[in-house]
C-alpha atoms as a PDB file:
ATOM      1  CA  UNK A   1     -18.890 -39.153  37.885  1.00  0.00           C
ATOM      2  CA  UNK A   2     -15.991 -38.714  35.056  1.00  0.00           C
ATOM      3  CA  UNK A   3     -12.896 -40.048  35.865  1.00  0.00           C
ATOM      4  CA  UNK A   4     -11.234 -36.696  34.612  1.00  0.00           C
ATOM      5  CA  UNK A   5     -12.805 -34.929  37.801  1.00  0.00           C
ATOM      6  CA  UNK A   6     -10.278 -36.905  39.641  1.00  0.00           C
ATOM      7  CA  UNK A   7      -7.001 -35.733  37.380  1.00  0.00           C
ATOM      8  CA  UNK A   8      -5.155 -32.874  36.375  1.00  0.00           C
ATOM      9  CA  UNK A   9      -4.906 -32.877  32.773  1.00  0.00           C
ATOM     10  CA  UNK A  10      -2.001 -31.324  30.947  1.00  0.00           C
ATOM     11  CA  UNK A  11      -3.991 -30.225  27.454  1.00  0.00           C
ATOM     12  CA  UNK A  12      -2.256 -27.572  25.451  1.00  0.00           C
ATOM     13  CA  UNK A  13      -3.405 -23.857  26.333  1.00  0.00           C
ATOM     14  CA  UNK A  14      -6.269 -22.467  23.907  1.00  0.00           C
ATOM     15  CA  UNK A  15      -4.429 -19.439  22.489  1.00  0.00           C
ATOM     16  CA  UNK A  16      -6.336 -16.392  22.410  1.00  0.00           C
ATOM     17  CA  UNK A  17      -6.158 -12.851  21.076  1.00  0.00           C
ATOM     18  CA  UNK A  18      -4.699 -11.582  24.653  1.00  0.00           C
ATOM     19  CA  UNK A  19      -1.198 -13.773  23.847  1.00  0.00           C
ATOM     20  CA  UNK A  20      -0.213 -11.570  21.685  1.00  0.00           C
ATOM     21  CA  UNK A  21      -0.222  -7.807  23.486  1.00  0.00           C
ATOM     22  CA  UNK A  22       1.751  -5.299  21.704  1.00  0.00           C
ATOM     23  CA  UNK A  23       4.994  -4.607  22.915  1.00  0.00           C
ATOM     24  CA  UNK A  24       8.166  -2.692  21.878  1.00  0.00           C
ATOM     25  CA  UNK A  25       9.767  -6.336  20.869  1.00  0.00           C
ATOM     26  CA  UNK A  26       7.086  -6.928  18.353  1.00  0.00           C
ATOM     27  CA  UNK A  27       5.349  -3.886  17.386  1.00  0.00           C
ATOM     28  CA  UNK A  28       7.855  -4.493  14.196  1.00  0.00           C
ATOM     29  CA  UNK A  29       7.537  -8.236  13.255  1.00  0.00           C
ATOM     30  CA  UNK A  30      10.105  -8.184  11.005  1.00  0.00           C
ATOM     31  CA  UNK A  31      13.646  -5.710  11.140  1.00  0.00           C
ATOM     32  CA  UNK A  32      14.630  -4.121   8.331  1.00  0.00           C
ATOM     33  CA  UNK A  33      17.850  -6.420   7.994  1.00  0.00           C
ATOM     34  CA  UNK A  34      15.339  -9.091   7.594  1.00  0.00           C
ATOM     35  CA  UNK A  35      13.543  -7.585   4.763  1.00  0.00           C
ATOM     36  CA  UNK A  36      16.855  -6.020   3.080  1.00  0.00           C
ATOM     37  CA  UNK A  37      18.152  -9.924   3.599  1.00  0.00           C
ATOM     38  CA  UNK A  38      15.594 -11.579   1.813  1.00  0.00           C
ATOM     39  CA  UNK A  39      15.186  -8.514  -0.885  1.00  0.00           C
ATOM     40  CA  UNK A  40      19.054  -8.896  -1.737  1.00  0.00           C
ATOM     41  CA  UNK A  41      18.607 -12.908  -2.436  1.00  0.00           C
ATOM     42  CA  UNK A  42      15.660 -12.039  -4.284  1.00  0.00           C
ATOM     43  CA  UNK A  43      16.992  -9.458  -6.490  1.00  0.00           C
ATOM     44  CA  UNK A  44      20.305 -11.650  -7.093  1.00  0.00           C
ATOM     45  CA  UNK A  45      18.315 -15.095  -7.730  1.00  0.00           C
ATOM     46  CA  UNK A  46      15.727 -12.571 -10.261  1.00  0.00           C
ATOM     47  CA  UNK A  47      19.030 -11.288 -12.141  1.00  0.00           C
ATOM     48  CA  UNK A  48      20.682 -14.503 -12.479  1.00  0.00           C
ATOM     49  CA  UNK A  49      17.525 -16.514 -13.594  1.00  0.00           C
ATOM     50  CA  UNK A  50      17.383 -13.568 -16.443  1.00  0.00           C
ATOM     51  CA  UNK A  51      20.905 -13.571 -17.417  1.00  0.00           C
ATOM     52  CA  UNK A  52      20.269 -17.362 -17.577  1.00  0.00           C
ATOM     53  CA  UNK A  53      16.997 -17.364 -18.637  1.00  0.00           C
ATOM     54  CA  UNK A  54      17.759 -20.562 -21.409  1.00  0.00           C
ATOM     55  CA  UNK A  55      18.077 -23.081 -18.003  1.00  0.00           C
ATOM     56  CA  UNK A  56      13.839 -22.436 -17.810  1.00  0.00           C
ATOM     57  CA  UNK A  57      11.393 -24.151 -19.091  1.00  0.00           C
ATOM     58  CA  UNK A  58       9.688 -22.296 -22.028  1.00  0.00           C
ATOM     59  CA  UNK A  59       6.278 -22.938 -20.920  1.00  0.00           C
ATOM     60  CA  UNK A  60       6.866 -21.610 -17.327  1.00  0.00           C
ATOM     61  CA  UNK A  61       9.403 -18.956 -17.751  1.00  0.00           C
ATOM     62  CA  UNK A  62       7.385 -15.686 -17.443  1.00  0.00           C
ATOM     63  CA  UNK A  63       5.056 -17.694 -14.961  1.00  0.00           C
ATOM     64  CA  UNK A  64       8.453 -18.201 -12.691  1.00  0.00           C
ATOM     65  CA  UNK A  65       9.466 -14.480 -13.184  1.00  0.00           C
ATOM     66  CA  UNK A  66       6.332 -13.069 -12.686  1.00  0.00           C
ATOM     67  CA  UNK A  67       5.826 -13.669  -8.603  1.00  0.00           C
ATOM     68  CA  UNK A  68       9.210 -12.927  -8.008  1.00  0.00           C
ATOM     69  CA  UNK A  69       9.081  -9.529  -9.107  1.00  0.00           C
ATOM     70  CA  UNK A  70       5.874  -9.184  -7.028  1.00  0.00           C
ATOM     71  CA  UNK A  71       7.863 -10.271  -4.126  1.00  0.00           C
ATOM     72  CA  UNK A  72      10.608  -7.940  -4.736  1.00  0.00           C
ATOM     73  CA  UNK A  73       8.127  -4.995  -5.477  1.00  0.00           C
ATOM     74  CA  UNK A  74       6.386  -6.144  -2.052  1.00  0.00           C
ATOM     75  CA  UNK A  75       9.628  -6.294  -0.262  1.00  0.00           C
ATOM     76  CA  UNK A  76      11.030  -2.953  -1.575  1.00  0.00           C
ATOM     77  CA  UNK A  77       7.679  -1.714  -0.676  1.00  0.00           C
ATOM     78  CA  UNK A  78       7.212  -2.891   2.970  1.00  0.00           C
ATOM     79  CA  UNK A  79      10.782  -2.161   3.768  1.00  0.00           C
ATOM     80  CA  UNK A  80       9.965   1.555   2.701  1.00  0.00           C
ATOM     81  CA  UNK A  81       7.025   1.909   5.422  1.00  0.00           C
ATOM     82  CA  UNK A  82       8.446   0.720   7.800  1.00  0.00           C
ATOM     83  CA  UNK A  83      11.542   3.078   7.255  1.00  0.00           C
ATOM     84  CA  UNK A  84       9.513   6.001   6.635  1.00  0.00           C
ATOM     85  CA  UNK A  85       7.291   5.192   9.805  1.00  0.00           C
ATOM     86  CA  UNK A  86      10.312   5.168  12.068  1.00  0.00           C
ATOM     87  CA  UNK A  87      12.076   8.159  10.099  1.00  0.00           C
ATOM     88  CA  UNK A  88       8.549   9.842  11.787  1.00  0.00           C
ATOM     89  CA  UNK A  89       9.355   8.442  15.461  1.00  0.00           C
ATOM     90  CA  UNK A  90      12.630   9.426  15.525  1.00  0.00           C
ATOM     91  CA  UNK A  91      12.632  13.161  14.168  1.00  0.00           C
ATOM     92  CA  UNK A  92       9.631  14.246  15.492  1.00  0.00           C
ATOM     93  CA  UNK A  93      10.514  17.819  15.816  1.00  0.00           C
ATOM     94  CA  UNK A  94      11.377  17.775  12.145  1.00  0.00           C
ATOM     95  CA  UNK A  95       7.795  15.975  11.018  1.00  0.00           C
ATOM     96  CA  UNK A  96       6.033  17.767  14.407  1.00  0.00           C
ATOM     97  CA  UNK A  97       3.103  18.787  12.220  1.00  0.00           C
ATOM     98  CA  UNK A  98       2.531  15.360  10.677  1.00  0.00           C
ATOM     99  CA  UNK A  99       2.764  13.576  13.806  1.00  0.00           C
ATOM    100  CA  UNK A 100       0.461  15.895  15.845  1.00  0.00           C
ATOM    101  CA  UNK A 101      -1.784  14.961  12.859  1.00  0.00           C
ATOM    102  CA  UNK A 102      -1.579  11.585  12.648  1.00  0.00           C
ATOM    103  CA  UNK A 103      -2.269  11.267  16.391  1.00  0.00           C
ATOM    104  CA  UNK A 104      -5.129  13.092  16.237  1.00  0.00           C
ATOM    105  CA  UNK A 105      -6.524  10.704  13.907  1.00  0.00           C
ATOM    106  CA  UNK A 106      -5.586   7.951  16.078  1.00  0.00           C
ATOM    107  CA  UNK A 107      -7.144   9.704  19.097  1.00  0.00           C
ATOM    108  CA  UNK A 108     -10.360  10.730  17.131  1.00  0.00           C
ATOM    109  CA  UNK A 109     -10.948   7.077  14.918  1.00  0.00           C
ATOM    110  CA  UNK A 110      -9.949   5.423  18.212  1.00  0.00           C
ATOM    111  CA  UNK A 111     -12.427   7.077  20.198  1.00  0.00           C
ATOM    112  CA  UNK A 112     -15.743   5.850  17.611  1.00  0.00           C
ATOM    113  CA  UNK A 113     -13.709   2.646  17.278  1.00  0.00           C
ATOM    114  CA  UNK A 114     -14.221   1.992  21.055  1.00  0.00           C
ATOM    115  CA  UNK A 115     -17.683   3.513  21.122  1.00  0.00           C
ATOM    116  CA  UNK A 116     -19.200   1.298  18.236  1.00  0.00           C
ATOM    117  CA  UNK A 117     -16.453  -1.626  17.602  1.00  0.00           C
ATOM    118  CA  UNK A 118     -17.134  -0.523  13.952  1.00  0.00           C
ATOM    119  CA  UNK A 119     -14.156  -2.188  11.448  1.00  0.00           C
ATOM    120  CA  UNK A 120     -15.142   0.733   9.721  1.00  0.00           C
ATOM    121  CA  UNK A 121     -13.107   3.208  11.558  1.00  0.00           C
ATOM    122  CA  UNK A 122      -9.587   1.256  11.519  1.00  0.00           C
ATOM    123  CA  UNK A 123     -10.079   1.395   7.635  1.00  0.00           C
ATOM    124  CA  UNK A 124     -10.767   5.099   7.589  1.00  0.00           C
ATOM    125  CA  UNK A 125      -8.125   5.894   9.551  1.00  0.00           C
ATOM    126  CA  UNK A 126      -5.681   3.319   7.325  1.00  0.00           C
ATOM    127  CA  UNK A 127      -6.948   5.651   4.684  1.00  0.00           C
ATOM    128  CA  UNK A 128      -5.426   8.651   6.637  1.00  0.00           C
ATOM    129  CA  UNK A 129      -2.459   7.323   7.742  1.00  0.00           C
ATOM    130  CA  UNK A 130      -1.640   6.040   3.737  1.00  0.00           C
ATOM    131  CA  UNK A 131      -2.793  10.103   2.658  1.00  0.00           C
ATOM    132  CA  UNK A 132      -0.064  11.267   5.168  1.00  0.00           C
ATOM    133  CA  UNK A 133       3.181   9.045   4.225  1.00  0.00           C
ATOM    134  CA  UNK A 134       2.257   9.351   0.637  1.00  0.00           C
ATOM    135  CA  UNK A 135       1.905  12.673   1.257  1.00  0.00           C
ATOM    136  CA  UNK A 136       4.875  13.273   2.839  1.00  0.00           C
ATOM    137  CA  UNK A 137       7.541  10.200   0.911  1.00  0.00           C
ATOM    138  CA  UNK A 138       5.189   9.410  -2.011  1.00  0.00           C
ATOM    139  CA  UNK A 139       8.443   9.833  -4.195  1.00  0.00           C
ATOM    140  CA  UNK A 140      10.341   7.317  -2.135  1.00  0.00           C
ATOM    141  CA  UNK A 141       7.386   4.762  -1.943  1.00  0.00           C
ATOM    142  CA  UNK A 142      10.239   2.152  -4.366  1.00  0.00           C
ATOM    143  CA  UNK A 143       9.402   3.535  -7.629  1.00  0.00           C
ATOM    144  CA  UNK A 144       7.813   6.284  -9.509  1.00  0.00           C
ATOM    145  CA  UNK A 145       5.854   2.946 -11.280  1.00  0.00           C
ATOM    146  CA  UNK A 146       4.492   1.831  -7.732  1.00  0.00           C
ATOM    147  CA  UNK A 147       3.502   4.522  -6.840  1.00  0.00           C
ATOM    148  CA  UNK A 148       0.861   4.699  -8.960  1.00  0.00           C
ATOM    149  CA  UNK A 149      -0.596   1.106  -7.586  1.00  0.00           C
ATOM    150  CA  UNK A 150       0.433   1.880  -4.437  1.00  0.00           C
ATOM    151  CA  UNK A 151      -2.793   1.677  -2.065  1.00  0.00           C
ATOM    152  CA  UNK A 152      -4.248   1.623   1.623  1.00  0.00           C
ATOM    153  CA  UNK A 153      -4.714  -2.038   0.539  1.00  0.00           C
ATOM    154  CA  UNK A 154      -0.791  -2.490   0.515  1.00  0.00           C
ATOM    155  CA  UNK A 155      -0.462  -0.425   3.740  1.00  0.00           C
ATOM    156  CA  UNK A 156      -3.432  -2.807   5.755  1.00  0.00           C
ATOM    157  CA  UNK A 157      -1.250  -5.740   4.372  1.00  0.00           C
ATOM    158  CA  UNK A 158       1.331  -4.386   6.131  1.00  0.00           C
ATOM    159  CA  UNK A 159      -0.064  -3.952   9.273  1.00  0.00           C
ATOM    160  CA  UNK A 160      -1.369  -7.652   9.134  1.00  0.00           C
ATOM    161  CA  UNK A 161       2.450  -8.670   8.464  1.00  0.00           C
ATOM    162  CA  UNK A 162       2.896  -6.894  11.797  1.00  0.00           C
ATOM    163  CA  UNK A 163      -0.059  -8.611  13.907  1.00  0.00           C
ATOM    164  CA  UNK A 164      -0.681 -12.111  11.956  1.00  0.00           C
ATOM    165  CA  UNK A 165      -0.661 -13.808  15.050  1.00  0.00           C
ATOM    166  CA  UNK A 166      -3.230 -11.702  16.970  1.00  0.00           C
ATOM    167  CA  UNK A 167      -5.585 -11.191  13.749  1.00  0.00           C
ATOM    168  CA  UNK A 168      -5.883 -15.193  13.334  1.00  0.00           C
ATOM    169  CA  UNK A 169      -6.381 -15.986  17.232  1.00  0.00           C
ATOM    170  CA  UNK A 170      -8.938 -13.394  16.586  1.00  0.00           C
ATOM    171  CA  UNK A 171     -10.854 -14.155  13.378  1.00  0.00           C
ATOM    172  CA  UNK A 172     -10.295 -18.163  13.579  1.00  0.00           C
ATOM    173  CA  UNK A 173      -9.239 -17.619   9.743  1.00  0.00           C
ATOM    174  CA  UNK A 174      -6.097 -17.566   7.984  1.00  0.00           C
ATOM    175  CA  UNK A 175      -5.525 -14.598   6.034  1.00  0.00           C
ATOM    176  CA  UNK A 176      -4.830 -14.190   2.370  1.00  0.00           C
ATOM    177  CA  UNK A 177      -1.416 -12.356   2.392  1.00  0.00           C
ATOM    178  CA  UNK A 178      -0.124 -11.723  -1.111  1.00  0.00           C
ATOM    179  CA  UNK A 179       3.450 -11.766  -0.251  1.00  0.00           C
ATOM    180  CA  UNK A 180       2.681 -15.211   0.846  1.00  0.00           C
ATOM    181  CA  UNK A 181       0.748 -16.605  -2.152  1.00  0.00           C
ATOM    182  CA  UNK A 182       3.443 -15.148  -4.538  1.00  0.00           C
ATOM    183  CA  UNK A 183       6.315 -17.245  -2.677  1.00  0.00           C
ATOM    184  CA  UNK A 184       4.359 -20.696  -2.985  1.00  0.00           C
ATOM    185  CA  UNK A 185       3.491 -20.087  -6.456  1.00  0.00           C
ATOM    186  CA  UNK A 186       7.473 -18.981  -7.043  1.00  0.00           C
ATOM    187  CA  UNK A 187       8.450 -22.109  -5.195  1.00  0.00           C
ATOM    188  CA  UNK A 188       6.120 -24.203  -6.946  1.00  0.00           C
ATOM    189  CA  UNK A 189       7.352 -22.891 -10.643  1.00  0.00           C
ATOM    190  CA  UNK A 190      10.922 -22.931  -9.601  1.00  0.00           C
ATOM    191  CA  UNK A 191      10.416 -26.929  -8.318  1.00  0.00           C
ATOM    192  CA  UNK A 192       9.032 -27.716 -12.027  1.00  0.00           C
ATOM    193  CA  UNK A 193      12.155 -26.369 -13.238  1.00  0.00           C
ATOM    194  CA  UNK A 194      14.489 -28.039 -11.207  1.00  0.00           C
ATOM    195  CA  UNK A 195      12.593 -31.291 -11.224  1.00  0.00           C
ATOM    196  CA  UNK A 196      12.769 -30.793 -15.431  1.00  0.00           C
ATOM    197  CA  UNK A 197      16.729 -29.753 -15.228  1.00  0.00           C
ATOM    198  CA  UNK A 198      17.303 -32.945 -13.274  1.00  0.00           C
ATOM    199  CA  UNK A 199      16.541 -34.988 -16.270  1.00  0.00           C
ATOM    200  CA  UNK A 200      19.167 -33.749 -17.846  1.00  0.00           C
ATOM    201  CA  UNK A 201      22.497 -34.155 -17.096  1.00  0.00           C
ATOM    202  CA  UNK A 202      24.157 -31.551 -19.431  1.00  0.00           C
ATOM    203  CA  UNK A 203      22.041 -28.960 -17.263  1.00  0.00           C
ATOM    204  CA  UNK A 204      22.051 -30.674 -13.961  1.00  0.00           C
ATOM    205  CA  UNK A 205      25.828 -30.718 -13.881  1.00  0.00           C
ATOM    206  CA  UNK A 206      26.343 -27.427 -15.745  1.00  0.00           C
ATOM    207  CA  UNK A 207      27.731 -24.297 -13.385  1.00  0.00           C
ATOM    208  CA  UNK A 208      25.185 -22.242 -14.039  1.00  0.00           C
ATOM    209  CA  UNK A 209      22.577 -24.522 -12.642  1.00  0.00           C
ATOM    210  CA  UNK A 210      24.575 -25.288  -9.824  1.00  0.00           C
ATOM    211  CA  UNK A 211      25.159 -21.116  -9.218  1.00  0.00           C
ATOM    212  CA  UNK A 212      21.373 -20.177  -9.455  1.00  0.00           C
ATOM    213  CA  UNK A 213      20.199 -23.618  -7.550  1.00  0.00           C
ATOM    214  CA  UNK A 214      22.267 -22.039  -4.628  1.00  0.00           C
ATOM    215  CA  UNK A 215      20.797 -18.604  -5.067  1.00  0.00           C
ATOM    216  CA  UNK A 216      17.234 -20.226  -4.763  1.00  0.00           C
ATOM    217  CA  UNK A 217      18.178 -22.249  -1.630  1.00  0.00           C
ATOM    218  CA  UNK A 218      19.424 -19.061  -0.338  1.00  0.00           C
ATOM    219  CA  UNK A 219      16.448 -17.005  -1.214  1.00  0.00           C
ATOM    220  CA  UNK A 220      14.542 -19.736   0.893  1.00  0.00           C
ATOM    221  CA  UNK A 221      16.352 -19.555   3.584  1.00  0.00           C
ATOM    222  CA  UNK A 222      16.304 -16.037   3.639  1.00  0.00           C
ATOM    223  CA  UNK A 223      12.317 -16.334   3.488  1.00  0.00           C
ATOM    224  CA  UNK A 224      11.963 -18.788   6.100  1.00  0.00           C
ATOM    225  CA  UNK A 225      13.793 -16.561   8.408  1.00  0.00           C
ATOM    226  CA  UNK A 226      10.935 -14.054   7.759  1.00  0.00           C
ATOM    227  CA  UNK A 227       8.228 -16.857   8.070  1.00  0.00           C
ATOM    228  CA  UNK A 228       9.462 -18.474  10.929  1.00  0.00           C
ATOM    229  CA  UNK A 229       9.350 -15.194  13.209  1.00  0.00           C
ATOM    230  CA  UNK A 230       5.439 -16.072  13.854  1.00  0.00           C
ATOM    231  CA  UNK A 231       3.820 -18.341  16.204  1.00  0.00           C
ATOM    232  CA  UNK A 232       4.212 -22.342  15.475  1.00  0.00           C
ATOM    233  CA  UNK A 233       0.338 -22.115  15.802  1.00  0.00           C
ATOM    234  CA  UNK A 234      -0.126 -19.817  13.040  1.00  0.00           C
ATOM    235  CA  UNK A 235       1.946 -21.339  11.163  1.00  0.00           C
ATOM    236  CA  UNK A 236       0.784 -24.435  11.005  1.00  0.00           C
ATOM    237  CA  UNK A 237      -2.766 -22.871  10.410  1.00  0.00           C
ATOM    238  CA  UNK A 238      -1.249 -21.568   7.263  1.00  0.00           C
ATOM    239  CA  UNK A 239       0.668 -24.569   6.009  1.00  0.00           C
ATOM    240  CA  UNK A 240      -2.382 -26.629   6.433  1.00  0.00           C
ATOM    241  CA  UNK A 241      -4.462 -24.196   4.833  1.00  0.00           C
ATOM    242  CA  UNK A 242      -2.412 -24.151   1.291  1.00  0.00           C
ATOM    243  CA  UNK A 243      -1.420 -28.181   2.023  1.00  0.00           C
ATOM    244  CA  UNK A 244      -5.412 -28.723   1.366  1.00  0.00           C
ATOM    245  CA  UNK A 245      -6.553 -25.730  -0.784  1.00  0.00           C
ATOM    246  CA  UNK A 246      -8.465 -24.358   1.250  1.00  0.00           C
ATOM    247  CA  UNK A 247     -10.324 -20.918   1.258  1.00  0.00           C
ATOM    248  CA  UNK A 248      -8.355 -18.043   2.936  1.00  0.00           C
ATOM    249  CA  UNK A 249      -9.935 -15.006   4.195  1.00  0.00           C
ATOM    250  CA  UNK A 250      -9.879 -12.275   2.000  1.00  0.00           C
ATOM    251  CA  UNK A 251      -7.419  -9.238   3.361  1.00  0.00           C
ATOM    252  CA  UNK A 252     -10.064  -6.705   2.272  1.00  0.00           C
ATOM    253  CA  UNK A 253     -12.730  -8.572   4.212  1.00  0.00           C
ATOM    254  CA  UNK A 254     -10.999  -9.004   7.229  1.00  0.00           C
ATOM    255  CA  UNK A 255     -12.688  -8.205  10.386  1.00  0.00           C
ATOM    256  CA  UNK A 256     -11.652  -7.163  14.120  1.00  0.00           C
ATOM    257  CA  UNK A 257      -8.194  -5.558  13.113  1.00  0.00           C
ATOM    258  CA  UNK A 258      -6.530  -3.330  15.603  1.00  0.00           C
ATOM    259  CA  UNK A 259      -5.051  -0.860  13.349  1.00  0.00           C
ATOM    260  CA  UNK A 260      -5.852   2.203  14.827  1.00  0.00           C
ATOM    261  CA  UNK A 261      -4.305   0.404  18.542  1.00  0.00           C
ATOM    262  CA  UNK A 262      -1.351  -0.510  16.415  1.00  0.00           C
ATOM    263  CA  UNK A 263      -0.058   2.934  16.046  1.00  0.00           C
ATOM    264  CA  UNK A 264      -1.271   4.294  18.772  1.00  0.00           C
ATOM    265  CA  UNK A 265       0.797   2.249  20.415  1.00  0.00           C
ATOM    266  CA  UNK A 266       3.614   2.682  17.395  1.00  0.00           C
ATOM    267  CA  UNK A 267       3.505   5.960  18.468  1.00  0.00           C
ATOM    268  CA  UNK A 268       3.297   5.913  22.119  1.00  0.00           C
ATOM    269  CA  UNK A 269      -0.109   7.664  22.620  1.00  0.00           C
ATOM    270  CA  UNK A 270      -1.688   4.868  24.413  1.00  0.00           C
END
């Protein structure tokens, strides 16, 4: 007979997809002060780094800017949804038509969700939902520019900002979040900068380095306040995950979502 029949053993709880029920404390992951936060620090390092732009490296300069802006268009982006999705909650007589829409999409994908457990009906009604707000604030969706580019990709990445911690516990697979990837391949570019800047002193000591070098730490800060909002578990899935190289799982692959339960729930029809 095992000894362990004998003893209570104190091993760490297998997570699963039922730890993370939506509620009204984290049907929004994130605030909006947290995105406007981390936005403002972005814009401000962005600016400073241009008006600056001789402290760079030459060979890495428009490599730096380039996933910063994607994080600010991203940011501006996400921010917009989610104000524009509770602008609908809270003046419901005013959008009554849209909402009485949109929850009879929820009510009509839900229902063949349930019957078949087809992915394919969360990503039709995605499709809906993104026809509806762009139908309805497609001028305010950041800028005339994004608009254009603006997809139901960028509205499912979204949602998985929202549930991250569900959608891993339930696929056993991290998930390839561009917001992500853009701020380790910003860090990364803005590390080879400093690391260059450091050997030499005329830059190292110069005020402008020292200015944006605080803007950056700041920007980080304000990121890791966003980051750090999800489960340790999840987060250490990630870290490991881009510590080794390893393969994510593509957001337009992704399988067993609950978008369509999302906003039902969002918008208290469950």
């Amino acid at each position: 007979m095992k000894l362990s029949k004998f003893f209570n053993l104190n091993k760490p709880a297998k997570l699963t997809s039922l730890d993370f029920p939506f509620n009204d404390n984290n049907i929004f992951k994130f605030n909006i002060n947290y995105y406007n936060n981390l936005l403002q620090s972005s814009n401000e390092l962005n600016k400073y780094m241009f008006d600056n732009i001789w402290l760079l490296h030459q060979n890495t300069e428009s490599k730096t800017f380039k996933p910063l802006n994607n994080i600010i268009d991203d940011l501006k982006l996400f921010e917009n949804i989610q104000s524009n999705l509770i602008k609908l909650i809270e003046h419901q007589n005013t959008y009554k038509d849209s909402i009485n829409l949109i929850n009879n999409h929820i009510q009509d994908y839900n229902l063949q969700y349930q019957f078949s457990k087809d992915e394919l009906y969360n990503n039709q009604f995605n499709n809906k939902l993104f026809e509806e707000l762009n139908r309805l604030f497609g001028l305010e969706l950041h800028l005339k520019y994004y608009i254009n580019n603006f997809n139901n990709s960028k509205l499912k990445e979204f949602y998985v900002l929202n549930d991250l911690d569900y959608l891993n516990v339930k696929n056993n697979k991290i998930i390839d979040i561009e917001l992500f990837n853009n701020f380790r391949l910003f860090k990364n570019y803005m590390n080879d900068n400093i690391e260059t800047i450091i050997r030499e002193p005329s830059l190292f000591n110069s005020m402008e380095f020292i200015r944006m070098n605080s803007l950056y730490k700041s920007f980080i800060l304000d990121f890791d306040i966003m980051y750090n909002s999800y489960d340790k578990s999840t987060l250490n899935n990630i870290d490991s995950k881009y510590d080794n190289n390893m393969k994510f799982k593509s957001i337009d692959n992704l399988k067993k979502t609950r978008i369509i339960q999302y906003y039902a729930h969002l918008f208290n029809i469950v």
